[in-house]
Protein backbone atom coordinates (compact mmCIF):
# COMPACT_ATOMS: atom_id res chain seq x y z
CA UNK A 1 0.00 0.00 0.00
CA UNK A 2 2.82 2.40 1.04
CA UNK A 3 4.67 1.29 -2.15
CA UNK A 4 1.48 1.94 -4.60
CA UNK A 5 1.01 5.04 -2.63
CA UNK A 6 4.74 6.18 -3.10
CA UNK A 7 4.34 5.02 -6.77
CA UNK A 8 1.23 6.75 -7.52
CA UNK A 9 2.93 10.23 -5.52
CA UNK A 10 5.52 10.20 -7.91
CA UNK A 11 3.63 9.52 -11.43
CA UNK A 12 1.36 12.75 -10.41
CA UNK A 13 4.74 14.69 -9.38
CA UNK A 14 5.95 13.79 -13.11
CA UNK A 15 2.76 14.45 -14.59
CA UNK A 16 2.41 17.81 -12.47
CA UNK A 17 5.69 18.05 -13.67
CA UNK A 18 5.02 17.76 -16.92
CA UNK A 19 2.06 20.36 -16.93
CA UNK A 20 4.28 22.70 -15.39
CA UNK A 21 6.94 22.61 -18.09
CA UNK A 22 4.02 22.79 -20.93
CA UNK A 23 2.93 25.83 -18.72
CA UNK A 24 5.94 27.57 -18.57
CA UNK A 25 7.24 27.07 -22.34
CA UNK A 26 4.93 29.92 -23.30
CA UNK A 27 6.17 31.89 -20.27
CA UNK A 28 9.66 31.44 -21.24
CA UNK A 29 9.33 32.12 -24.59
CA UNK A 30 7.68 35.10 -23.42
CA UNK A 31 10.64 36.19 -21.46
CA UNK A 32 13.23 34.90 -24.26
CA UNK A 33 11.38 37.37 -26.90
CA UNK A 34 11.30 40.37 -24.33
CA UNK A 35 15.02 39.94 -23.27
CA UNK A 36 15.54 39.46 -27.56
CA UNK A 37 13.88 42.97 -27.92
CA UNK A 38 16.20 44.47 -25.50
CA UNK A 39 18.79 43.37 -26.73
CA UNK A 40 17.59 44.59 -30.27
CA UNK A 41 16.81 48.06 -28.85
CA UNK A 42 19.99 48.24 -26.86
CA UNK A 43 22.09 47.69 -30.36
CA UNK A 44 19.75 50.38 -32.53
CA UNK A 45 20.68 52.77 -29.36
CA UNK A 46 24.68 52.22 -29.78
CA UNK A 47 23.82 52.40 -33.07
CA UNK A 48 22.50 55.75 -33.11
CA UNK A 49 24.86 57.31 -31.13
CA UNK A 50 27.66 56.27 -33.01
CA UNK A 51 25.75 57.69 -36.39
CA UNK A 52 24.74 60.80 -34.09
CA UNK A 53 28.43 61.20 -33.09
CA UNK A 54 30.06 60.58 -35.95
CA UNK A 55 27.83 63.18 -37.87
CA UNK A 56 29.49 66.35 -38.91
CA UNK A 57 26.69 68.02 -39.71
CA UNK A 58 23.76 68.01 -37.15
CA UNK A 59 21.65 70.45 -35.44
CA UNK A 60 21.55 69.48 -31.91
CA UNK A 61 24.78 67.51 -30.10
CA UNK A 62 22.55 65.51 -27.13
CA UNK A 63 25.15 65.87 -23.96
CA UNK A 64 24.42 62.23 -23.76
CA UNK A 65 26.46 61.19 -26.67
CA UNK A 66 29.59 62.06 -24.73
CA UNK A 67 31.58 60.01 -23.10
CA UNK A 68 32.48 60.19 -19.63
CA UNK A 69 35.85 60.58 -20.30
CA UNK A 70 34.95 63.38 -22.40
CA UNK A 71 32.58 64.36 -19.70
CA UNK A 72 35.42 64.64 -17.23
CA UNK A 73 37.25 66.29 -19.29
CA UNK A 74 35.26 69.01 -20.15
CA UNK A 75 34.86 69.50 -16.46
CA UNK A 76 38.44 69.81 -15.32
CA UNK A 77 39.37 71.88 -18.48
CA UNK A 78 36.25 74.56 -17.59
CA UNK A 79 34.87 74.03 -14.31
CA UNK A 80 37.59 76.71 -13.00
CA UNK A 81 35.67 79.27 -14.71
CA UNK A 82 33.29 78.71 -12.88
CA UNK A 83 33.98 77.69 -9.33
CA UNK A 84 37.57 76.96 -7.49
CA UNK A 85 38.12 73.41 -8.07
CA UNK A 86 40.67 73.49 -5.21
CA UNK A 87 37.50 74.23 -2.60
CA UNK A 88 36.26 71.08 -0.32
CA UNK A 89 34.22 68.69 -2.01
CA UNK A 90 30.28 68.83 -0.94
CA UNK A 91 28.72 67.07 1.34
CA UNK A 92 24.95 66.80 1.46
CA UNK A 93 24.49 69.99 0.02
CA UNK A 94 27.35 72.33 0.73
CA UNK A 95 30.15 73.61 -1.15
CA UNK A 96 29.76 73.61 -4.83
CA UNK A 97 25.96 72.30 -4.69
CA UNK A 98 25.02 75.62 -2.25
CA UNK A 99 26.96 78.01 -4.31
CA UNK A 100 24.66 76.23 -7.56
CA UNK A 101 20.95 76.98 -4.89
CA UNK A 102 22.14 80.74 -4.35
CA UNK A 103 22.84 80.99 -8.20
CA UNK A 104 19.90 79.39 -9.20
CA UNK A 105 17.91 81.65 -6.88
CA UNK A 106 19.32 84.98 -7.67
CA UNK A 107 18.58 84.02 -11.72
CA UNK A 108 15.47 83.11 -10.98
CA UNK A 109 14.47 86.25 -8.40
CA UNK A 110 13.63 84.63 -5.13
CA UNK A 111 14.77 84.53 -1.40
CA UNK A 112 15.67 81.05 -1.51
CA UNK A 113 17.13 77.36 -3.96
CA UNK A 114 16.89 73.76 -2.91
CA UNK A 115 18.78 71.22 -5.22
CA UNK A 116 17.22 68.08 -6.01
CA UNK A 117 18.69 65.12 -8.42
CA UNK A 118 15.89 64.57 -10.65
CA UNK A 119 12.89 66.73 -11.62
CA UNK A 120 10.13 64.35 -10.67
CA UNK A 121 11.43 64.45 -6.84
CA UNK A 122 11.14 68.29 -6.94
CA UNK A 123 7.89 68.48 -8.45
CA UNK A 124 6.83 65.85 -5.80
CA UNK A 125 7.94 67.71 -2.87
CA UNK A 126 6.88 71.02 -4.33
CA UNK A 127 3.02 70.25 -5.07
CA UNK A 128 2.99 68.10 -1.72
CA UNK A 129 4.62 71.33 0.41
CA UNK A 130 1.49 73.42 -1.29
CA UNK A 131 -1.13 71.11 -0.60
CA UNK A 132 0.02 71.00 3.52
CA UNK A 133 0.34 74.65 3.05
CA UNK A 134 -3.29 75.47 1.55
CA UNK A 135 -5.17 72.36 3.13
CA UNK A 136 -6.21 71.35 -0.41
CA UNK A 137 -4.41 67.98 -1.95
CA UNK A 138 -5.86 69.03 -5.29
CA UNK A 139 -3.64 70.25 -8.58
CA UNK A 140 -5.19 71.60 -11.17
CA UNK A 141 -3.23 71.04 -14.29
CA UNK A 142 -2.93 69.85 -18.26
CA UNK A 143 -3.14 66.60 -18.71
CA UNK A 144 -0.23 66.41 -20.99
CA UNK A 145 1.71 67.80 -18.15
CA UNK A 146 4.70 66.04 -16.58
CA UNK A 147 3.22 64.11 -13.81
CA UNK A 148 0.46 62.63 -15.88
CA UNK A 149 2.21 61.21 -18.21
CA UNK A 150 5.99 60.27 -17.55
CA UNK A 151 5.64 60.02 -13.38
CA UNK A 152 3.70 56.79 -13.25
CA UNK A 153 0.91 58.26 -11.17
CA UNK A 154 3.62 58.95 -8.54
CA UNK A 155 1.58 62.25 -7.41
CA UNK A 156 -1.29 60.08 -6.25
CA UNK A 157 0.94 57.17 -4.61
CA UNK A 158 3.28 59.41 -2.67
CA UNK A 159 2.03 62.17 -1.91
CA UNK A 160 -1.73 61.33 -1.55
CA UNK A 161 -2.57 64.02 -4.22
CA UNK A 162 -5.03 64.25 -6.73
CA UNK A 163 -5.46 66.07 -10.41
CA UNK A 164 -8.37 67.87 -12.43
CA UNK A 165 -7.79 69.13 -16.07
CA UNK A 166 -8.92 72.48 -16.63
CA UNK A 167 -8.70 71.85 -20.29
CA UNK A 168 -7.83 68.91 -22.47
CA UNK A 169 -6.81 70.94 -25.79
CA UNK A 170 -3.60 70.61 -26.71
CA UNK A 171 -1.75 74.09 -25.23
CA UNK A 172 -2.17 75.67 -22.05
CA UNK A 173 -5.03 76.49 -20.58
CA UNK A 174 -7.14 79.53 -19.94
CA UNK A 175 -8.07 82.08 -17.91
CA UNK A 176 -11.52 81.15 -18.27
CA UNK A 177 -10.69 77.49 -18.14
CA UNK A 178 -9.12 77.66 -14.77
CA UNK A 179 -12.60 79.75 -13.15
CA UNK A 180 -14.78 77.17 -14.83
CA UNK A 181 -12.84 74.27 -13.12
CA UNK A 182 -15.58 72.70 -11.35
CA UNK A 183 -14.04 71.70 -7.58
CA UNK A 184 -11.80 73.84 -5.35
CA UNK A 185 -8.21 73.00 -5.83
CA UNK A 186 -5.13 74.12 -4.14
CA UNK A 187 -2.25 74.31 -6.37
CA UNK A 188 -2.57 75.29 -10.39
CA UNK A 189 0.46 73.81 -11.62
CA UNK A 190 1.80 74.99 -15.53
CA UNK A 191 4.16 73.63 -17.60
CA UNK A 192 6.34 76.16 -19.03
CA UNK A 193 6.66 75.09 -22.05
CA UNK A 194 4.47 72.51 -22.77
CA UNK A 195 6.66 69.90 -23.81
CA UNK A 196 4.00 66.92 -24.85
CA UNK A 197 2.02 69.48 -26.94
CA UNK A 198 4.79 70.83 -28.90
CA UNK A 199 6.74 72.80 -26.28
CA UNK A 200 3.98 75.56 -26.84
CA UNK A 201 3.63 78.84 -24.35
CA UNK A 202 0.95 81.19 -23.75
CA UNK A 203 1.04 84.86 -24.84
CA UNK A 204 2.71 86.87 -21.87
CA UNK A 205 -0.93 88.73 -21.45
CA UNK A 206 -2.77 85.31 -21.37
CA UNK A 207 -0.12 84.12 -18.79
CA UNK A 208 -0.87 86.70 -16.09
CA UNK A 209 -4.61 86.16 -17.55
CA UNK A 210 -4.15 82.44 -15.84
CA UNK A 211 -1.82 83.11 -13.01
CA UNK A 212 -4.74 85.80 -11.93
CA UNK A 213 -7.30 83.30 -12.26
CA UNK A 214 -5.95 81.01 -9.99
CA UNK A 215 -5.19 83.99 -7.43
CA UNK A 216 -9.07 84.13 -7.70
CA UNK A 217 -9.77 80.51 -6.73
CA UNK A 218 -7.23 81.41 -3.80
CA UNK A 219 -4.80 78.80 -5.22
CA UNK A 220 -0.94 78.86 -5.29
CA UNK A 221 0.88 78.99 -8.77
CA UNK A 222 3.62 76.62 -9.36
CA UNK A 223 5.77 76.64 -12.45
CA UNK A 224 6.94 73.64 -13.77
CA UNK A 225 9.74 75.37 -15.69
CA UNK A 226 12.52 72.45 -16.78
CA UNK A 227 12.58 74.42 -19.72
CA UNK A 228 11.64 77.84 -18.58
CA UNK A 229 15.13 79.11 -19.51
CA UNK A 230 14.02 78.65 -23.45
CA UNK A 231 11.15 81.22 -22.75
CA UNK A 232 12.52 84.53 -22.79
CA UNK A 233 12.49 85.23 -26.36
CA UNK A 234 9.13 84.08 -26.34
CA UNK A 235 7.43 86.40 -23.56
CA UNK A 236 9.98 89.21 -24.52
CA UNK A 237 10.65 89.03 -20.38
CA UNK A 238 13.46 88.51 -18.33
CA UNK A 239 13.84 85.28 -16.30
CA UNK A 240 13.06 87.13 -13.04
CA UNK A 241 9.62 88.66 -14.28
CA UNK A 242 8.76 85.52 -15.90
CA UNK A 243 9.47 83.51 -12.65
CA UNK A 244 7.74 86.11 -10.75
CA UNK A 245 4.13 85.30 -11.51
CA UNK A 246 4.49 81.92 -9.82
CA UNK A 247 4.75 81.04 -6.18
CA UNK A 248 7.13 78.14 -6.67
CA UNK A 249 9.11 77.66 -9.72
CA UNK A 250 11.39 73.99 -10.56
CA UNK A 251 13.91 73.94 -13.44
CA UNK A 252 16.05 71.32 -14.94
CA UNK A 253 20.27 71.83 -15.04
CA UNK A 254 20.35 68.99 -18.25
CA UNK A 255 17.06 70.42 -19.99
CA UNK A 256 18.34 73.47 -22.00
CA UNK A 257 21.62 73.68 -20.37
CA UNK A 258 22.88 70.22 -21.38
CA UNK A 259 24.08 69.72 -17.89
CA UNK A 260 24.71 65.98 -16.30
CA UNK A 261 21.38 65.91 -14.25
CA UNK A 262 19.88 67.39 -11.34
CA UNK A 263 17.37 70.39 -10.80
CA UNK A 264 16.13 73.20 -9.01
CA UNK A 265 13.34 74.44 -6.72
CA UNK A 266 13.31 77.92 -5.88
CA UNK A 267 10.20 79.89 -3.57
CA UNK A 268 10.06 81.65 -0.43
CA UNK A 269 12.50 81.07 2.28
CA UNK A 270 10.39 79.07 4.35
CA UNK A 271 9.15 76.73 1.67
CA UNK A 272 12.51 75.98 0.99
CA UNK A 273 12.99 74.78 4.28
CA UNK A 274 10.01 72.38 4.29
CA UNK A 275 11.34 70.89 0.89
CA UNK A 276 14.68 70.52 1.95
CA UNK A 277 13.08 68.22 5.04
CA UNK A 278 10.76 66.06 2.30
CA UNK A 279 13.90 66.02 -0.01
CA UNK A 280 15.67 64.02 2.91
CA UNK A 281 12.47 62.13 3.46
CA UNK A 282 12.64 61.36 -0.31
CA UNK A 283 15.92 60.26 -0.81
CA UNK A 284 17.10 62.90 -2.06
CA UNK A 285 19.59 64.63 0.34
CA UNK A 286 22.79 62.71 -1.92
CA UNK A 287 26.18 62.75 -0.44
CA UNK A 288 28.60 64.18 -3.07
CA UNK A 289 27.08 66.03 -6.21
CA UNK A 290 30.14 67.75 -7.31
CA UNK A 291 29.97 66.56 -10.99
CA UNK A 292 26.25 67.38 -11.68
CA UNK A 293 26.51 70.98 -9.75
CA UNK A 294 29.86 71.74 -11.96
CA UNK A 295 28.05 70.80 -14.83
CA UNK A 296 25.10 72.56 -13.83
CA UNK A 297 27.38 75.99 -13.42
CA UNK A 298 28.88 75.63 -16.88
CA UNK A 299 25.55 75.19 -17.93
CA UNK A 300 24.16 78.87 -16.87
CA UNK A 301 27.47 80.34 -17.87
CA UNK A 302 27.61 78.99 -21.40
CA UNK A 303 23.86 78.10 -22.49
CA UNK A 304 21.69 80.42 -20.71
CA UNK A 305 22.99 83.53 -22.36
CA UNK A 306 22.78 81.80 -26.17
CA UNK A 307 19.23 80.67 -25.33
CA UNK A 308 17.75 83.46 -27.21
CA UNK A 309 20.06 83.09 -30.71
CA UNK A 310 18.70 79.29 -30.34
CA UNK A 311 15.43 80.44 -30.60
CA UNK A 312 15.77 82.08 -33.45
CA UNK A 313 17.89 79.27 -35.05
CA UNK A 314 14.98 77.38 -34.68
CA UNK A 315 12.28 79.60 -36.03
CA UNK A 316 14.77 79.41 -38.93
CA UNK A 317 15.06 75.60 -39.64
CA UNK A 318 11.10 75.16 -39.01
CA UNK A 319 10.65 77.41 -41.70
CA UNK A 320 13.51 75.49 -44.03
CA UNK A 321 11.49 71.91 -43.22
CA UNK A 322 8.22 72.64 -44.29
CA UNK A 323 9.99 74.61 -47.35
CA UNK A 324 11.64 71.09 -47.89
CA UNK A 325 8.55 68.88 -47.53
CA UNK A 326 6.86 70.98 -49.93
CA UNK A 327 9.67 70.87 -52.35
CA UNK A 328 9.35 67.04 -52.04
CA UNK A 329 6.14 67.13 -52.90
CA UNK A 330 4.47 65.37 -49.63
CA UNK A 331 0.48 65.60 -49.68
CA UNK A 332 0.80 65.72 -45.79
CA UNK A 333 2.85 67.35 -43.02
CA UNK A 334 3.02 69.44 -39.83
CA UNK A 335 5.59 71.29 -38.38
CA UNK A 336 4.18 72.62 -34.79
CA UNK A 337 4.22 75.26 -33.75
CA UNK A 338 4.42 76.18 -37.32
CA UNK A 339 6.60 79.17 -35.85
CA UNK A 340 8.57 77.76 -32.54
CA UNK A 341 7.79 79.23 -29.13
CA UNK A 342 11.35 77.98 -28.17
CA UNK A 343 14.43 76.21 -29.33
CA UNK A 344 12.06 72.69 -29.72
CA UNK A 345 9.46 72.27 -32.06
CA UNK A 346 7.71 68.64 -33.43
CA UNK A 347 7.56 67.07 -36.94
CA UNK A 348 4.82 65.13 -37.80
CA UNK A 349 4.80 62.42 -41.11
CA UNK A 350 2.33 60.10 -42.58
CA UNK A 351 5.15 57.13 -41.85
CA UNK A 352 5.48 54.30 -39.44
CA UNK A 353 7.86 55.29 -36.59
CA UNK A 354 10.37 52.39 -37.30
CA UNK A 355 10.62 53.63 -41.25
CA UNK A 356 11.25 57.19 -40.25
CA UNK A 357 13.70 56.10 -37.37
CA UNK A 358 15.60 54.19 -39.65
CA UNK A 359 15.54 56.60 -42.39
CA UNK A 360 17.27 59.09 -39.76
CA UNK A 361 19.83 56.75 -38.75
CA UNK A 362 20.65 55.92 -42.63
CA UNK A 363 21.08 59.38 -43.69
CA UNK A 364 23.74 60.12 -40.68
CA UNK A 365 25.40 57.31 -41.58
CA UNK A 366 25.38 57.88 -45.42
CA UNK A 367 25.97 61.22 -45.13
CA UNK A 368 27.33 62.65 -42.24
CA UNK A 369 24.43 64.78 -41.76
CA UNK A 370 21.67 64.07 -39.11
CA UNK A 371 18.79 65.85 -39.46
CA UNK A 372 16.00 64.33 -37.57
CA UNK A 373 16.27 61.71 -35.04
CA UNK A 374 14.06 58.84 -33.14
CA UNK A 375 10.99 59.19 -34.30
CA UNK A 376 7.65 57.66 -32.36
CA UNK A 377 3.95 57.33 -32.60
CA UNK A 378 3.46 60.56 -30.45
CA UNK A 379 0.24 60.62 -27.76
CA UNK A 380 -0.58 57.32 -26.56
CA UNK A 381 -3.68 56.42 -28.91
CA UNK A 382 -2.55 58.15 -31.89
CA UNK A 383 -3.25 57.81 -35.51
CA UNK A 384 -1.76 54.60 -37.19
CA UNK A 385 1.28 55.03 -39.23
CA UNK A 386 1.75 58.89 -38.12
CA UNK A 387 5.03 59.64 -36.40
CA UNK A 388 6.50 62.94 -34.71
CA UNK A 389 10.10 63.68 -33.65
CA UNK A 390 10.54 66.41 -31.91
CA UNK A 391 13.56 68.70 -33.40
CA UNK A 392 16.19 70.71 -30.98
CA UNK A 393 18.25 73.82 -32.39
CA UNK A 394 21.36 74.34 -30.59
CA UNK A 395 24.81 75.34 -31.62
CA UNK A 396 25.60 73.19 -34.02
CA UNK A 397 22.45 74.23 -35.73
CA UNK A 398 23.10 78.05 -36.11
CA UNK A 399 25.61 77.19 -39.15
CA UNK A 400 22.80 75.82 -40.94
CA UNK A 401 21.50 77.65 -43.97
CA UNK A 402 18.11 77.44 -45.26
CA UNK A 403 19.60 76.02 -48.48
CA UNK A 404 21.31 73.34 -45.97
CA UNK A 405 17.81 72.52 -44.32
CA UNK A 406 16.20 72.16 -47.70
CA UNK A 407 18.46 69.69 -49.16
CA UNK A 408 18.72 67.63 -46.11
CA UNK A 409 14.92 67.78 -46.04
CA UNK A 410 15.17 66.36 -49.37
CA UNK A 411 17.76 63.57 -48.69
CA UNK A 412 15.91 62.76 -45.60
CA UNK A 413 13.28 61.80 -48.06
CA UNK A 414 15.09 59.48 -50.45
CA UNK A 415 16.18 58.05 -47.64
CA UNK A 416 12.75 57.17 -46.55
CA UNK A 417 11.51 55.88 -49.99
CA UNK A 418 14.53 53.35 -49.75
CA UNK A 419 13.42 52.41 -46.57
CA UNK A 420 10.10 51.45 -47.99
CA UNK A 421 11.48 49.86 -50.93
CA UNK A 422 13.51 48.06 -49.13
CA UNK A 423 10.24 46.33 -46.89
C-alpha cells in the first residue's frame, strides 16, 4: 500500500511536472522574446549614437552622446571658470551644490534654492509642500503635463494628491478654463513650455490672464519650468519677471543647459525649508554632487545667455522643413508650432515610426548629416502610421543655412523611400 502510494505520488509529481513545463514554455518564450527585444533596442541605441556622433553636420549635439571621459574632461578643463576646483568637495548639500541653490535663486528672483537630483522628486515635494500649506491635496493642471504622463501616477501614490484638467486641448489652458474648473483645488500647476504638446507657451498677457485666475480661486501657482530658460524670447521678459508670476518655480540643469542631471526648486524662504526636510524624506539629500553641480554651473554660464540666438535658429530651420517637404512634394505634413515658441518644435509624417527612425539613422550614416532623429507614434492612442520627432536647435544648428535645411529635407526623403522599398 505504502509502495502503490509512493508510486502513484511520484507519477502525479511527473505528470504535475510535466504540466508545469508545458505551462511555462509559453512563459519562457515570453521572457526569451522580451530579453531578444532588449537586446535589439539596446544595439539600434549604440547604433545611433555612433551615427549621431560621428555626424558632422547636425543640429543638436545631445550631452548624452559624450563620453564620460569626455565628460570629465570638459569638467576639469572649464569648471575653474566657474567655481575653485581646489575648494572642499560637498557634502549633502554644501560647497559647490550651495553656491549652484544661491545661483539658481538669484537668476530666478527669489529669497531662496533647494537642489534636487531629478525633476520628478522636486515636483513631488513642491506640489505636496502646497497642498500641507493650503489644506487642499488638489492640482489643477494639463493633462499632458509632466506628472500625468511620464511620473507613473507617482503624485497620487506618494504624496496622496489628486489632479483635475482644466482643459484637455492641446496648449495651455485659460483664464476662463481655470474659473470654470468645477471643484476647489489648491495648487494650479503649468508647464512652461508645454513639452508633450509641442513645447507651446501662452502669450505673456494670457499668462498673467491664468496666473490671476488662480489667485481668484485662492490657489498657489507653481511653475513647472525644466525648460523655462528657453522662454525669454518668447514672452519678450526677463527670467526674473517671468518667474515672478508663480509662487514656486522647478527647473532642470540637463534640460536646455545640457548639464549631467539634477534640478532646481526655488520659492520663499520658508518653503525651501520644508522641501529641503521632504527632499531628505525622499531620498534625495545625496552625499557628493560635485559633478552634476559643476556641470550645472557651466551650464548657466555657457547656455543660458545663447538661449535666445537658439530660438531664433529654430524659427529658422522650421521654416527650411516645411519649405523642404513641400519641395518634395508630400500631400501631408506638420511642423508645430508652425513658428517655434522655443528652441524645440515637433515634426509630424504620414510614416510608421520604425521607417522614419531608420531613415534618420541611414542618412547620418550615409551622409554625415543628421537631421531628424528617433521618431515615435506621439500621444498614446494616436493615428496609425503617423510619427512625430521632436527637433532641438542648438549650436551646431546656427551654421545651418536654409539652403542646408532644404536639401537635407530632401535627402531625408530618399532616404525614406529606400526604406520602404527596401520592406
Amino acid at each position: 500500500m505504502n509502495d502503490a502510494m509512493g508510486d502513484d505520488g511520484g507519477l502525479l509529481g511527473r505528470e504535475d511536472g510535466t504540466a508545469a513545463e508545458r505551462r511555462g514554455a509559453p512563459e519562457d518564450a515570453a521572457r526569451g522574446k522580451e530579453a531578444e527585444a532588449r537586446d535589439g533596442e539596446a544595439a539600434q541605441r549604440r547604433r545611433r549614437v555612433a551615427a549621431w556622433r560621428a555626424a558632422g553636420r547636425l543640429l543638436h549635439r545631445s550631452s548624452t552622446e559624450a563620453t564620460p571621459g569626455e565628460w570629465l574632461a570638459v569638467l576639469a578643463a572649464e569648471g575653474p571658470s566657474v567655481y575653485d576646483l581646489d575648494a572642499n568637495v560637498d557634502v549633502y548639500g554644501d560647497g559647490i551644490v550651495g553656491h549652484l541653490e544661491r545661483r539658481v535663486a538669484e537668476l530666478l528672483g527669489f529669497p531662496a534654492g533647494v537642489f534636487f537630483p531629478t525633476g520628478t522628486m522636486a515636483q513631488q515635494v513642491a506640489l505636496r509642500c502646497w497642498a500641507g500649506r493650503t489644506g487642499n491635496r488638489v492640482v489643477a493642471l494639463h493633462p499632458l503635463a509632466h506628472p500625468e504622463v511620464h511620473e507613473r501616477g507617482a503624485l497620487g501614490a506618494l504624496s496622496g494628491l489628486r489632479t483635475v484638467h482644466p482643459t484637455r486641448a492641446g496648449r495651455p489652458p485659460t483664464a476662463d478654463e481655470v474659473r470654470a474648473v468645477e471643484e476647489p483645488f489648491g495648487t494650479l500647476m503649468l508647464e512652461l513650455p508645454l513639452r508633450d504638446a509641442g513645447f507651446v507657451l501662452p502669450a505673456w498677457e494670457e499668462l498673467e490672464g491664468v496666473v490671476e485666475a488662480a489667485r481668484e480661486r485662492d490657489a498657489v501657482v507653481h511653475f513647472d519650468g525644466a525648460r523655462m530658460w528657453e522662454t525669454t524670447a518668447h514672452f519678450g521678459r526677463d527670467l526674473p519677471e517671468i518667474a515672478g508670476l508663480a509662487d514656486s518655480v522647478y527647473v532642470s540643469f540637463y534640460k536646455s543647459l545640457g548639464g549631467l542631471s539634477g534640478a532646481a526648486l526655488v520659492g520663499p524662504e520658508s518653503f525651501a525649508e520644508e522641501a529641503r526636510a521632504w527632499r531628505h524624506r525622499y531620498g534625495g539629500n545625496v552625499f557628493q554632487q560635485h559633478p552634476v553641480a559643476l556641470a550645472a554651473l557651466l551650464g548657466l554660464e555657457r547656455e543660458l545667455p545663447r538661449l535666445p540666438s537658439y530660438v531664433a535658429g529654430a524659427r529658422r530651420v522650421a521654416a527650411a522643413v516645411r519649405e523642404g517637404f513641400e519641395a518634395a512634394g508630400l500631400p501631408w505634413f506638420r511642423v508645430h508650432p508652425e513658428v517655434p515658441h522655443t528652441h524645440e518644435f515637433q515634426v509630424w509624417l504620414p510614416y510608421p515610426p520604425e521607417v522614419l527612425s531608420e531613415a534618420a539613422v541611414r542618412q547620418a550614416e550615409e551622409t554625415g548629416t543628421a537631421l531628424f532623429r528617433r521618431w515615435s507614434e506621439g500621444r498614446p492612442g494616436g493615428v496609425p502610421g503617423v510619427a512625430m520627432t521632436e527637433v532641438t536647435v542648438t549650436a551646431p544648428g546656427l551654421e545651418w543655412t536654409a539652403d542646408d535645411v532644404r536639401e537635407a529635407v530632401l535627402e531625408f526623403m530618399g532616404s525614406v523611400h529606400r526604406v520602404i522599398r527596401e520592406g
